[in-house]
N, C-alpha and C. Protein backbone atom coordinates (compact mmCIF):
# COMPACT_ATOMS: atom_id res chain seq x y z
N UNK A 1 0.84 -1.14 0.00
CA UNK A 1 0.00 0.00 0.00
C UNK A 1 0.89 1.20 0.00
N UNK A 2 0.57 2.56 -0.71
CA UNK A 2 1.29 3.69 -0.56
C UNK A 2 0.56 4.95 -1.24
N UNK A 3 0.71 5.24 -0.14
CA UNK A 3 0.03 7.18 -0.67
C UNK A 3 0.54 7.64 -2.20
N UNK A 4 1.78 7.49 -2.56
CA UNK A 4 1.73 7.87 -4.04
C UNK A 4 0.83 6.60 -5.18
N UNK A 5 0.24 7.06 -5.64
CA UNK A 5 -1.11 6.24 -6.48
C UNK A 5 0.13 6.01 -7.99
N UNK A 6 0.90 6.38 -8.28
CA UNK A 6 1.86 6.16 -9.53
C UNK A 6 2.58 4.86 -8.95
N UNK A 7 3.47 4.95 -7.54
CA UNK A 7 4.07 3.88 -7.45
C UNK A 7 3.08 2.61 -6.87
N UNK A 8 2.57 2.61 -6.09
CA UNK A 8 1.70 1.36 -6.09
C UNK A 8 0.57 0.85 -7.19
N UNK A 9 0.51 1.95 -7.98
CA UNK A 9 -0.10 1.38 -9.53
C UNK A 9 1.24 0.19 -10.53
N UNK A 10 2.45 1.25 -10.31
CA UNK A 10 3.92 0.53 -11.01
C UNK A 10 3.98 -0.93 -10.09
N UNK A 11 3.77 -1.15 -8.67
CA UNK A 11 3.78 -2.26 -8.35
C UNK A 11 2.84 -3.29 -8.63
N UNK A 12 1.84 -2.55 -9.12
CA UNK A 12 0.64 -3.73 -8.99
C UNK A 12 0.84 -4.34 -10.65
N UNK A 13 0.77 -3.56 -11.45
CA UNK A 13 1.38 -3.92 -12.76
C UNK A 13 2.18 -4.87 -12.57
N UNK A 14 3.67 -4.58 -12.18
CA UNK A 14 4.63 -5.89 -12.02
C UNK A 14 4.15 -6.79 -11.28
N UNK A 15 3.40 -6.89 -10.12
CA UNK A 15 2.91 -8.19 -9.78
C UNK A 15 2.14 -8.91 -10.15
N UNK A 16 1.60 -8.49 -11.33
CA UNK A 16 -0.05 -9.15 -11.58
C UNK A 16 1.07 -9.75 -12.93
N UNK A 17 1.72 -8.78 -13.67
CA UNK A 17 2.67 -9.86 -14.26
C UNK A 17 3.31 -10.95 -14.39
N UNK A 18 3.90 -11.26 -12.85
CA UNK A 18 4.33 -12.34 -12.46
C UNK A 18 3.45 -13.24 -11.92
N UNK A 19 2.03 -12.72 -12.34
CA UNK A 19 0.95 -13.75 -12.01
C UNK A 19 0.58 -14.12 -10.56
N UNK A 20 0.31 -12.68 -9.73
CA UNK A 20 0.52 -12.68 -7.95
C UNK A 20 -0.94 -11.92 -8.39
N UNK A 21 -1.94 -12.33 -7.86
CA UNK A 21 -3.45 -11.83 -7.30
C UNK A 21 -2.81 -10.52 -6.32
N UNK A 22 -3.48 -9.57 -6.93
CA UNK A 22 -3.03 -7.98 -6.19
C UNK A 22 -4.40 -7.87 -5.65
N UNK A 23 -4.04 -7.11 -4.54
CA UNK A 23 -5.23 -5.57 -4.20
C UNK A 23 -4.67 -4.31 -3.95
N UNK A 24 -4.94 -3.23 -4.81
CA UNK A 24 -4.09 -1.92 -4.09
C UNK A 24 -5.13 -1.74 -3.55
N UNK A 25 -4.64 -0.87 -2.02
CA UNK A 25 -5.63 0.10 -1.50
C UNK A 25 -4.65 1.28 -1.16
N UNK A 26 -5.62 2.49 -1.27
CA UNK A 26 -5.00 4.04 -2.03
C UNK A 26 -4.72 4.06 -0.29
N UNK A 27 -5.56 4.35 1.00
CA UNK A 27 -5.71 4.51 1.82
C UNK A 27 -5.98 3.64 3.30
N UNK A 28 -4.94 3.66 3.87
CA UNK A 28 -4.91 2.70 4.95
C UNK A 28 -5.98 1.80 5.61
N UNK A 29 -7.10 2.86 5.55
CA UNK A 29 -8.28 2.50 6.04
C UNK A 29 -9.15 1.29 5.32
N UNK A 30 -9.07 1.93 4.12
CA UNK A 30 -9.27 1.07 2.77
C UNK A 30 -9.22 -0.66 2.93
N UNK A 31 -7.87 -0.87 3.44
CA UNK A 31 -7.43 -2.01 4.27
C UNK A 31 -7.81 -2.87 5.09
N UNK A 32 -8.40 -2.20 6.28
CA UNK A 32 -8.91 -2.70 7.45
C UNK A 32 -10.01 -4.03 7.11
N UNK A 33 -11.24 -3.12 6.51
CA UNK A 33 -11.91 -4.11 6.48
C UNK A 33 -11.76 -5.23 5.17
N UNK A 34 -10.88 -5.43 3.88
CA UNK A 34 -10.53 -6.50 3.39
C UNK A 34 -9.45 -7.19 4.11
N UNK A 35 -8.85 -7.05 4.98
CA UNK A 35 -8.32 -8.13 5.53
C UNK A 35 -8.80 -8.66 6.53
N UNK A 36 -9.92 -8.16 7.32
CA UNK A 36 -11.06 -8.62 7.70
C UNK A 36 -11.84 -10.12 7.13
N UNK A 37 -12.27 -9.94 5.72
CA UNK A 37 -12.58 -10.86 5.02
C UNK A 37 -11.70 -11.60 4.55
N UNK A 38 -10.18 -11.05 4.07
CA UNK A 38 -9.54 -12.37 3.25
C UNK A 38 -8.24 -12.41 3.27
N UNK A 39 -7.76 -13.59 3.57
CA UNK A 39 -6.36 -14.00 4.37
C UNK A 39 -5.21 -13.40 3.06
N UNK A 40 -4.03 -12.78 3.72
CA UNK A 40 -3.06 -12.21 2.69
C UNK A 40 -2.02 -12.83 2.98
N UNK A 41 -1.09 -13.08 2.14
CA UNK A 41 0.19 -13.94 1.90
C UNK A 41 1.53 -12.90 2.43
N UNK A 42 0.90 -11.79 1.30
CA UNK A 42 2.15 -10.47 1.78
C UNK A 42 1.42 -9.13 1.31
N UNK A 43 2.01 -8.47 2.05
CA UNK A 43 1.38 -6.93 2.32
C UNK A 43 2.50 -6.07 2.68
N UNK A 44 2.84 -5.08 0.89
CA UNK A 44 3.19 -4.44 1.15
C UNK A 44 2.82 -2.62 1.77
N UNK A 45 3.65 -2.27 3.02
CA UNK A 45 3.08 -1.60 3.24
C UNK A 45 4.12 0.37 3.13
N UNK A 46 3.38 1.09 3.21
CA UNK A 46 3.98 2.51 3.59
C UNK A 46 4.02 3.12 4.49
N UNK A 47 5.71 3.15 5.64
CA UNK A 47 5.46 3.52 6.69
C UNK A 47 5.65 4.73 6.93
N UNK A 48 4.81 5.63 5.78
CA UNK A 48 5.23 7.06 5.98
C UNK A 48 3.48 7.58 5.71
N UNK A 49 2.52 6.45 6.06
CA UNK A 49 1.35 7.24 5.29
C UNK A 49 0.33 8.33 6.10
N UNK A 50 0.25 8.86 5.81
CA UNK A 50 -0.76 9.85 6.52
C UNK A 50 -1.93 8.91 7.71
N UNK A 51 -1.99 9.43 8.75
CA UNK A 51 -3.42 8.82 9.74
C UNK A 51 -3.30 7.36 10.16
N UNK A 52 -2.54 6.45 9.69
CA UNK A 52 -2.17 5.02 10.06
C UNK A 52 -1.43 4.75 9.19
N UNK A 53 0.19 4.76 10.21
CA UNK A 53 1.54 3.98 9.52
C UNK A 53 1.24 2.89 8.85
N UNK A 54 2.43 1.84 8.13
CA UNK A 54 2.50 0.97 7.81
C UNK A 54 2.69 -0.11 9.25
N UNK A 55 3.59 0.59 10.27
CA UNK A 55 4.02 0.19 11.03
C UNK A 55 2.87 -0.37 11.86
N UNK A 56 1.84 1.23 12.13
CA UNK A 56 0.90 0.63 13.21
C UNK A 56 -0.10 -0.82 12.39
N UNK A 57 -0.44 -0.06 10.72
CA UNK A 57 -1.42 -1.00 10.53
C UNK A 57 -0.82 -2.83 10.50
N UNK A 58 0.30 -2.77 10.30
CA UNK A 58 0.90 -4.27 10.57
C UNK A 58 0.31 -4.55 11.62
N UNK A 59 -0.04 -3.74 12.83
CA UNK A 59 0.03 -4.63 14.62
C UNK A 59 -1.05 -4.98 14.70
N UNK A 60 -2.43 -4.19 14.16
CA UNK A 60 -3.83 -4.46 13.94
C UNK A 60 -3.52 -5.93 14.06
């Protein structure tokens, strides 16, 4: 996940390339409740984002 919408668009591109099921979400919050519903393998995150780090939302 990351507040600039160019680079986590450039990531999701390359991953869906290598044939990896993506979800971007623009906004931390965004987050909360799909991982709620559905188990994630890896999650990248941004620990610089506005209103909930990467850091805090990992501890959730």
């Amino acid at each position: 996940m990351d507040d600039e919408k160019e680079i986590a668009d450039l990531l999701e591109v390359y991953l869906k390339n290598e044939q990896f099921q993506v979800k971007t979400c623009y906004h931390p919050k965004e987050v909360i409740p799909y991982l709620e519903q559905e188990p994630v393998s890896l999650a990248i995150l941004d620990v610089m984002m506005p209103e909930l780090d990467g850091f805090r939302l990992l501890c959730l």
